[in-house]
PDB file of N, CA and C in Angstrom:
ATOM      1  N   UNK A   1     210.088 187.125  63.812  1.00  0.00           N
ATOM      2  CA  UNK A   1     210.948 187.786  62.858  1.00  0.00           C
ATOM      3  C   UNK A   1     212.402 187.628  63.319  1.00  0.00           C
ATOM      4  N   UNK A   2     213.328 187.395  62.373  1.00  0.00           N
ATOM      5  CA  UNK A   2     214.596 187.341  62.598  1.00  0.00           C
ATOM      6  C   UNK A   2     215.353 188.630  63.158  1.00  0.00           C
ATOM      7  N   UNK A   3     216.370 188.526  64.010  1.00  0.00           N
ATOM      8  CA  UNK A   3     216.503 189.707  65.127  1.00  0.00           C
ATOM      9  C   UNK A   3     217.487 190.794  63.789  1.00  0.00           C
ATOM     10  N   UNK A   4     217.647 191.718  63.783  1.00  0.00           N
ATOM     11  CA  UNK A   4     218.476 192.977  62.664  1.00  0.00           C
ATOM     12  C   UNK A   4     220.050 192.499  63.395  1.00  0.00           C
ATOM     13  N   UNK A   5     220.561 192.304  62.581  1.00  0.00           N
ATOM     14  CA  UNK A   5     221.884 192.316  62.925  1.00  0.00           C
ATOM     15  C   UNK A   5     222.456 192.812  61.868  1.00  0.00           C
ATOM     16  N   UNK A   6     223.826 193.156  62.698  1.00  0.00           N
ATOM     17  CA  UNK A   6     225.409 193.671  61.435  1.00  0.00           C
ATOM     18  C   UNK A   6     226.506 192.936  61.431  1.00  0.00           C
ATOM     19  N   UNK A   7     227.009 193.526  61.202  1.00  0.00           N
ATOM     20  CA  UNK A   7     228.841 192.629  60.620  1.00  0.00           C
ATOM     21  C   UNK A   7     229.038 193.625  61.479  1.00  0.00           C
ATOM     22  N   UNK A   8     230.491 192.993  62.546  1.00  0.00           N
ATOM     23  CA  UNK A   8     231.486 194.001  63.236  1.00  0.00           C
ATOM     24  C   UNK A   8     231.996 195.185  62.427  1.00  0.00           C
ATOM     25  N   UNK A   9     231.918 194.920  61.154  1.00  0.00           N
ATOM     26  CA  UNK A   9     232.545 196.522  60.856  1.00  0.00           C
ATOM     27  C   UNK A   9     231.155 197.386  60.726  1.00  0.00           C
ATOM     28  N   UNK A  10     230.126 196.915  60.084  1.00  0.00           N
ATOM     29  CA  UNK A  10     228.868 197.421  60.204  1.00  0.00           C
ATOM     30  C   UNK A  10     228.553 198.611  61.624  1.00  0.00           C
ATOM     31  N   UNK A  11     228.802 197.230  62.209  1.00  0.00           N
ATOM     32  CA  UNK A  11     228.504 197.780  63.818  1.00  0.00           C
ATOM     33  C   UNK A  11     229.717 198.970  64.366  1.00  0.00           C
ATOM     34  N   UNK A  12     231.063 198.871  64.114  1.00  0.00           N
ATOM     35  CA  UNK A  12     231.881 199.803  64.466  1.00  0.00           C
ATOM     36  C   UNK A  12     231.538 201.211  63.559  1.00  0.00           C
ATOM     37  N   UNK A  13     231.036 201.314  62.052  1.00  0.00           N
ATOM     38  CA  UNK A  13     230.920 202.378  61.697  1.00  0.00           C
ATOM     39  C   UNK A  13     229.354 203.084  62.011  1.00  0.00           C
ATOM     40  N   UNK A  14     228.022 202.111  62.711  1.00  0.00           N
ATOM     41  CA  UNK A  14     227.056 202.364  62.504  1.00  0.00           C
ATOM     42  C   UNK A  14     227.361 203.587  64.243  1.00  0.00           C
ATOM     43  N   UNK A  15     228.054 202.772  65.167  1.00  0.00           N
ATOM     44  CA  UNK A  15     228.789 203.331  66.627  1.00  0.00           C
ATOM     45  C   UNK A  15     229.257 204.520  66.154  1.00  0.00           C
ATOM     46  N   UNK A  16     230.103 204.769  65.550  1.00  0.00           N
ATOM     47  CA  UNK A  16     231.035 205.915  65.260  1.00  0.00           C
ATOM     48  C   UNK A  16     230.225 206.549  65.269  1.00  0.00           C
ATOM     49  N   UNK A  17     228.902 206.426  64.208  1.00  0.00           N
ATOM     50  CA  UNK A  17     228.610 207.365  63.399  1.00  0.00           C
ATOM     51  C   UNK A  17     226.997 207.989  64.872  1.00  0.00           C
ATOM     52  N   UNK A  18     226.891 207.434  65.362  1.00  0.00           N
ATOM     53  CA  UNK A  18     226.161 207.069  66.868  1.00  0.00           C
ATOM     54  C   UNK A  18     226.919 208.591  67.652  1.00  0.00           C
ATOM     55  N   UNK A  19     228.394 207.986  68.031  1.00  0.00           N
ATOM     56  CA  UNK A  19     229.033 208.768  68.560  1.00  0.00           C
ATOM     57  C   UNK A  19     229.572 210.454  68.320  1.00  0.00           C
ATOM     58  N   UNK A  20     229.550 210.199  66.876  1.00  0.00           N
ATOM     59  CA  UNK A  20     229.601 211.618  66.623  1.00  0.00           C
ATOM     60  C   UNK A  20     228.409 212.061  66.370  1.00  0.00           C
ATOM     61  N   UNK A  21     227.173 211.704  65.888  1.00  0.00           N
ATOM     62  CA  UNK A  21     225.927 212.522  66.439  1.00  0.00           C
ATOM     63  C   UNK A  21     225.656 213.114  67.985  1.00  0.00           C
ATOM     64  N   UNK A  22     226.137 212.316  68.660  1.00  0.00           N
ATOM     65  CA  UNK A  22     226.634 212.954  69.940  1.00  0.00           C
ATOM     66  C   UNK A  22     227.027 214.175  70.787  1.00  0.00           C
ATOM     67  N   UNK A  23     228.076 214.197  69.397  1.00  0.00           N
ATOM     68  CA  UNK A  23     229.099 214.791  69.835  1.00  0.00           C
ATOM     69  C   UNK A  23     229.044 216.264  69.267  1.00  0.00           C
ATOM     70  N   UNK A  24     228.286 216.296  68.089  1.00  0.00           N
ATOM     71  CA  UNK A  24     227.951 217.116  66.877  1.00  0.00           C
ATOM     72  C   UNK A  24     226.594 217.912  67.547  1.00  0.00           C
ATOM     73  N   UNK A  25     225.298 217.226  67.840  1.00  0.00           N
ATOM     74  CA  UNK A  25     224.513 217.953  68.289  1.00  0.00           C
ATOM     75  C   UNK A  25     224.187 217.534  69.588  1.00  0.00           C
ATOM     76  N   UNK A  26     224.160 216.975  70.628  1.00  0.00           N
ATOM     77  CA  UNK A  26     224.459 217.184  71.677  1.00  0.00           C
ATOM     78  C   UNK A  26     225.567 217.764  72.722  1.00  0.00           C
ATOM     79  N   UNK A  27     226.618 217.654  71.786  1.00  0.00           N
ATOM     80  CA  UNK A  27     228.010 218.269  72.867  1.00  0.00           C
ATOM     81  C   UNK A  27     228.166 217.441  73.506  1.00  0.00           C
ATOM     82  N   UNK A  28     228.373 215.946  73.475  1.00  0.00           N
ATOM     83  CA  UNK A  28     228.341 215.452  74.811  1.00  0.00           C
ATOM     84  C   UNK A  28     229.330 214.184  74.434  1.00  0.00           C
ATOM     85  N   UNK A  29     230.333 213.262  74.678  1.00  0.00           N
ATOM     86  CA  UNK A  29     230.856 212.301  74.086  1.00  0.00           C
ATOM     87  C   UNK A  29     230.566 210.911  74.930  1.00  0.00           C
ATOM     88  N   UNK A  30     230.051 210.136  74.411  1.00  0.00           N
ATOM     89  CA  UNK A  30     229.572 208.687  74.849  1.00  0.00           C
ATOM     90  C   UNK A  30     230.631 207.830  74.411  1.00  0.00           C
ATOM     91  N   UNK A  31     231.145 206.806  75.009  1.00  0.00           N
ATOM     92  CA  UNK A  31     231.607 205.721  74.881  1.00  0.00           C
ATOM     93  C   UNK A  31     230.969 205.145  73.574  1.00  0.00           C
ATOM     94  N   UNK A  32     232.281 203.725  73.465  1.00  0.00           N
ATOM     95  CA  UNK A  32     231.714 202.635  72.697  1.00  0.00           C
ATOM     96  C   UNK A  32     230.390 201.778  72.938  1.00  0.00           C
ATOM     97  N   UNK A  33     230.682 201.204  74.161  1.00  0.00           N
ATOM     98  CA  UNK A  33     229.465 200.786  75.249  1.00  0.00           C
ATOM     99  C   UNK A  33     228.464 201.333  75.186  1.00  0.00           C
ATOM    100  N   UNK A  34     228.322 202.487  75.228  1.00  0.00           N
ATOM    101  CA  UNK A  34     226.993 202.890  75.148  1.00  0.00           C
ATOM    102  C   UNK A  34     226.688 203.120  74.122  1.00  0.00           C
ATOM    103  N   UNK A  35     227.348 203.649  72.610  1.00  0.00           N
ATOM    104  CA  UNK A  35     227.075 203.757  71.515  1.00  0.00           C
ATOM    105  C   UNK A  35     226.228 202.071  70.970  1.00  0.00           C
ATOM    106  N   UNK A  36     226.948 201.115  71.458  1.00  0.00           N
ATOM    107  CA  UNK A  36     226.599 199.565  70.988  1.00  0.00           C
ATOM    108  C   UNK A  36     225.152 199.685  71.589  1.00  0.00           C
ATOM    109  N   UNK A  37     225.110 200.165  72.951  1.00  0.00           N
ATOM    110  CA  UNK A  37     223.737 199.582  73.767  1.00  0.00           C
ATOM    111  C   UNK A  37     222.943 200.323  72.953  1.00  0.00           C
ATOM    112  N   UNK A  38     222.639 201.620  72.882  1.00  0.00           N
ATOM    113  CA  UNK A  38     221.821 202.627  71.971  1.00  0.00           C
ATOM    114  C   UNK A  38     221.267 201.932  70.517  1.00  0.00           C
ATOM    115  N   UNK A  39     222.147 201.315  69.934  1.00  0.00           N
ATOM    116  CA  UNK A  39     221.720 200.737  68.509  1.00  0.00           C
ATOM    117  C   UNK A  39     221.297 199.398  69.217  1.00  0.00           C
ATOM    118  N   UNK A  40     221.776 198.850  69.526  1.00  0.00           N
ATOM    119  CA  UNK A  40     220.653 197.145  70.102  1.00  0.00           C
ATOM    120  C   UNK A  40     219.719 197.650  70.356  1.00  0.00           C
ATOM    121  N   UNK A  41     219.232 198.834  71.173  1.00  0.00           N
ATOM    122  CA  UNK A  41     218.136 199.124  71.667  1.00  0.00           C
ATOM    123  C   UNK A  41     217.144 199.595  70.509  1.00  0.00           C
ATOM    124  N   UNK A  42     217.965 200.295  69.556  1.00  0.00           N
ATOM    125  CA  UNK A  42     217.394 200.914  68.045  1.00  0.00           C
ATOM    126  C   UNK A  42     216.944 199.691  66.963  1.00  0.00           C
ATOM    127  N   UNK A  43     218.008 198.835  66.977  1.00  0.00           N
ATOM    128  CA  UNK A  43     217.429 196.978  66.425  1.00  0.00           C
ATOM    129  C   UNK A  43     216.710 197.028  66.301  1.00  0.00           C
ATOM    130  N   UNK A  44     216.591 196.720  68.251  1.00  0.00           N
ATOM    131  CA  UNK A  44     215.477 195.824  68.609  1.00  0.00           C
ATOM    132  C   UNK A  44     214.042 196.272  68.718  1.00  0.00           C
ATOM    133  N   UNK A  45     214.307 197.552  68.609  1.00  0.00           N
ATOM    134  CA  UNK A  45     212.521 198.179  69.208  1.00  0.00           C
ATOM    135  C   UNK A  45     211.938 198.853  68.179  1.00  0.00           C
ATOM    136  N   UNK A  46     212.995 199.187  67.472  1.00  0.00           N
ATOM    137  CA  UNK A  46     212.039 200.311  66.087  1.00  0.00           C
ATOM    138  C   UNK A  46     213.048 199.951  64.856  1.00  0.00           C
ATOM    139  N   UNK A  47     213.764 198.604  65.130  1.00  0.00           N
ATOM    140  CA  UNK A  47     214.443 198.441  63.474  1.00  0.00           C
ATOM    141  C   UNK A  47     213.198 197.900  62.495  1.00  0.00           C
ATOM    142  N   UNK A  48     212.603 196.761  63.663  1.00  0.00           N
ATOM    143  CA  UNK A  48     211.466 196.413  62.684  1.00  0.00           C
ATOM    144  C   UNK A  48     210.125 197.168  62.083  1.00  0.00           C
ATOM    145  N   UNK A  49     210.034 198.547  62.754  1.00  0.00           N
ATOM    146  CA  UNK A  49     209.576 199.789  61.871  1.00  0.00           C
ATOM    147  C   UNK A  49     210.244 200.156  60.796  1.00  0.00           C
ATOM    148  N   UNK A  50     211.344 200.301  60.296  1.00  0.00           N
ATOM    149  CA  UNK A  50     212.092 200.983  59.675  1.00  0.00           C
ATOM    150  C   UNK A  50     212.377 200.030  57.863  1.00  0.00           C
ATOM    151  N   UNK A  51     212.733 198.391  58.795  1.00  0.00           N
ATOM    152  CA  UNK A  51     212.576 197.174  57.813  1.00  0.00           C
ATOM    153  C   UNK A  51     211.505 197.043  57.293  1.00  0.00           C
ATOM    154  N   UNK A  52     210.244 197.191  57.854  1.00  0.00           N
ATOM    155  CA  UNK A  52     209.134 197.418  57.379  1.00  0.00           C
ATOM    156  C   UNK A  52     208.806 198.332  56.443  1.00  0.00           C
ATOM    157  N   UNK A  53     208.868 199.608  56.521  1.00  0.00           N
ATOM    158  CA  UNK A  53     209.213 200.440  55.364  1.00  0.00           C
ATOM    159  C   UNK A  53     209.661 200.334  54.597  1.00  0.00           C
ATOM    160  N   UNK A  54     210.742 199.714  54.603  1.00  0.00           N
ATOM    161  CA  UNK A  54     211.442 199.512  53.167  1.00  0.00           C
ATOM    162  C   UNK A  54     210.280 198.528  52.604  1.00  0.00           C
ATOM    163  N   UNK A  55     210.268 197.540  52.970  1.00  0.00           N
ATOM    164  CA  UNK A  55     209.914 196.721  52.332  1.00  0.00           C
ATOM    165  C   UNK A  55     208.296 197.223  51.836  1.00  0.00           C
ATOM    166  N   UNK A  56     207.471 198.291  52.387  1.00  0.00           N
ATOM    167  CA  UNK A  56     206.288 198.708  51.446  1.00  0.00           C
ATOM    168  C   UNK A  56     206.511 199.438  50.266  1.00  0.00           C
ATOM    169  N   UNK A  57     207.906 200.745  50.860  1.00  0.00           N
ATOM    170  CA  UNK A  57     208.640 200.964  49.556  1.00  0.00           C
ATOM    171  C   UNK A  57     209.196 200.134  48.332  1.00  0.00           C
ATOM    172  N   UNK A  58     209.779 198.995  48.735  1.00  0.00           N
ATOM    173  CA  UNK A  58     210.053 198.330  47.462  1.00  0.00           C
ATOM    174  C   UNK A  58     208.428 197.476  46.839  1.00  0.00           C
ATOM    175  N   UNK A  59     207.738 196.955  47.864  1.00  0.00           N
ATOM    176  CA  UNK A  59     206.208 196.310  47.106  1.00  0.00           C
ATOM    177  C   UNK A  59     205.830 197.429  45.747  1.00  0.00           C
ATOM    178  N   UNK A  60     205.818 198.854  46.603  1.00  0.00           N
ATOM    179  CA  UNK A  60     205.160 199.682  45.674  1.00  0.00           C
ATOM    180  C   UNK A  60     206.328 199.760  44.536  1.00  0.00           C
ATOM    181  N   UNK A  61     207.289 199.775  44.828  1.00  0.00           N
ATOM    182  CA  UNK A  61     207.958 200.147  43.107  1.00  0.00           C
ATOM    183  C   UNK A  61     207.689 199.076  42.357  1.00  0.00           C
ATOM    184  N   UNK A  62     207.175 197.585  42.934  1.00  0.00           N
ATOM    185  CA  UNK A  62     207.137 196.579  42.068  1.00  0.00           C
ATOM    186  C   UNK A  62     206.092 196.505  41.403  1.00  0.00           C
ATOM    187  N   UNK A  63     205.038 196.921  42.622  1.00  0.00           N
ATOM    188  CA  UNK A  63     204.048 196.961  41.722  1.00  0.00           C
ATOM    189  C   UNK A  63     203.305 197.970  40.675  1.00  0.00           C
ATOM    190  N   UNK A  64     204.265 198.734  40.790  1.00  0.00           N
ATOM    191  CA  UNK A  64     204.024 200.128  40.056  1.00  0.00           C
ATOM    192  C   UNK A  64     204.641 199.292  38.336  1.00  0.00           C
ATOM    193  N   UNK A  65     205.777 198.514  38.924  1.00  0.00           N
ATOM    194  CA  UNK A  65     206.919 198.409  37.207  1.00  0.00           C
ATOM    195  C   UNK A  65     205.891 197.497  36.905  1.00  0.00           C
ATOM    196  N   UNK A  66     205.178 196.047  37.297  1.00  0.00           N
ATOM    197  CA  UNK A  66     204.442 195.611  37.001  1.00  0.00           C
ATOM    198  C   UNK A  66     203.286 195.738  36.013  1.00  0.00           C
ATOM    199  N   UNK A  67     202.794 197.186  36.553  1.00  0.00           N
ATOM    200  CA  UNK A  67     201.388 197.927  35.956  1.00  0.00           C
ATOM    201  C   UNK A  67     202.186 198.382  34.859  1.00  0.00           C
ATOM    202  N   UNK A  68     203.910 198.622  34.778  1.00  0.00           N
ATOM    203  CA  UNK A  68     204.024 199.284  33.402  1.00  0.00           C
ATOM    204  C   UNK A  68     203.924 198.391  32.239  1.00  0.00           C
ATOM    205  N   UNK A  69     204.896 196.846  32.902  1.00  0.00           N
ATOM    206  CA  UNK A  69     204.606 195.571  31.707  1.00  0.00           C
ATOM    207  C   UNK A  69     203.573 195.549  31.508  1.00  0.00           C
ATOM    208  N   UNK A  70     202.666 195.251  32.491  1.00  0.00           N
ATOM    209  CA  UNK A  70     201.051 195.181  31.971  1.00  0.00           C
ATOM    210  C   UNK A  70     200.636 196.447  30.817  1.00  0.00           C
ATOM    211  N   UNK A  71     200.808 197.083  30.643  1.00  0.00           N
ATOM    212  CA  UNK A  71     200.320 198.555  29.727  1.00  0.00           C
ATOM    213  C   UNK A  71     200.910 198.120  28.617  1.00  0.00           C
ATOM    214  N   UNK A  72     202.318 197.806  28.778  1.00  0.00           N
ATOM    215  CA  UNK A  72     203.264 197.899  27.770  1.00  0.00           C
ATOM    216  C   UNK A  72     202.875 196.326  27.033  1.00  0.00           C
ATOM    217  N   UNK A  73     202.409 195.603  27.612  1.00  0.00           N
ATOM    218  CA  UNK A  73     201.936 194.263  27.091  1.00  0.00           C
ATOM    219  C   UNK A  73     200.847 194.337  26.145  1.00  0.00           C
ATOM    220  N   UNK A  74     199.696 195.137  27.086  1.00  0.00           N
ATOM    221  CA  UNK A  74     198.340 195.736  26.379  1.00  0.00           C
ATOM    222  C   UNK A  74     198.892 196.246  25.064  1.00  0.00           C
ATOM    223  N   UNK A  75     199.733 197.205  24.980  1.00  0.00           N
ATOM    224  CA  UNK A  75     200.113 198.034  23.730  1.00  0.00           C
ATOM    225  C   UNK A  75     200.667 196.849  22.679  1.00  0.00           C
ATOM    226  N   UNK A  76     201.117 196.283  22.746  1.00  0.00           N
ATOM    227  CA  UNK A  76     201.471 194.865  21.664  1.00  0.00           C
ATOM    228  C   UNK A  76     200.327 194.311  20.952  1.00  0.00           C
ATOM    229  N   UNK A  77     199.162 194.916  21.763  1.00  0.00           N
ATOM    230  CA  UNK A  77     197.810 193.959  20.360  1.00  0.00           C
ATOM    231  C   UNK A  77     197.522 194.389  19.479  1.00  0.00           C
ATOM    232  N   UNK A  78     197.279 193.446  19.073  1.00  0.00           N
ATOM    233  CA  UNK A  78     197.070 193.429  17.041  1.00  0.00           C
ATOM    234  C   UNK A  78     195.158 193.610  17.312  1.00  0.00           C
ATOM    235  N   UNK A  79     194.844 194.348  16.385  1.00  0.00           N
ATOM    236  CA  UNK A  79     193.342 194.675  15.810  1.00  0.00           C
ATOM    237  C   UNK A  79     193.038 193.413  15.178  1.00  0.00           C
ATOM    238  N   UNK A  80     192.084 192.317  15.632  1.00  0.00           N
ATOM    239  CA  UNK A  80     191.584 191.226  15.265  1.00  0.00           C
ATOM    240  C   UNK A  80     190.903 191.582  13.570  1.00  0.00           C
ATOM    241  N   UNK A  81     191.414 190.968  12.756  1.00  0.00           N
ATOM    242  CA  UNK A  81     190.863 191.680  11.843  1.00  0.00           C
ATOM    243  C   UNK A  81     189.356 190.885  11.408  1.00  0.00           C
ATOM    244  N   UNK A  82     188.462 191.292  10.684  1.00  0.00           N
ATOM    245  CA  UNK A  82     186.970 191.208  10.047  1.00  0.00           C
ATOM    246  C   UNK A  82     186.695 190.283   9.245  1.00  0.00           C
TER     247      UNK A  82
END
């Protein structure tokens, strides 16, 4: 599988936002450095849990809209007539 990556601004607001969880419920203020290492580590070990999810979430909405064309297709027949 291809590794999760961001765009530098990605990555500076995904840090921030790293850092003030931190800071908010731990009390505690971490660097940039360690904010970066924390999310590589988040990537790499449980992004592909998370990517994964989505992607059963979106199967199921598809195949849910699917089953609606299908219904909604069914409803278009004509009574073969006698």
């Amino acid at each position: 599988m291809k590794p999760i990556e961001f765009t530098p601004a990605e990555r500076a607001d995904i840090c921030g936002r790293i850092q003030g969880w931190f800071r908010d419920e731990l009390d505690q203020d971490i660097g940039r450095l360690p904010a970066e290492m924390l999310l590589a580590f988040f990537a790499r070990e449980i992004g592909g849990d998370f990517y994964n999810r989505g992607l059963y979430d979106a199967q199921a909405i598809v195949a849910a809209r699917a089953e609606d064309v299908s219904e909604a297709i069914l409803g278009l027949e004509r009574a073969r007539g006698r």
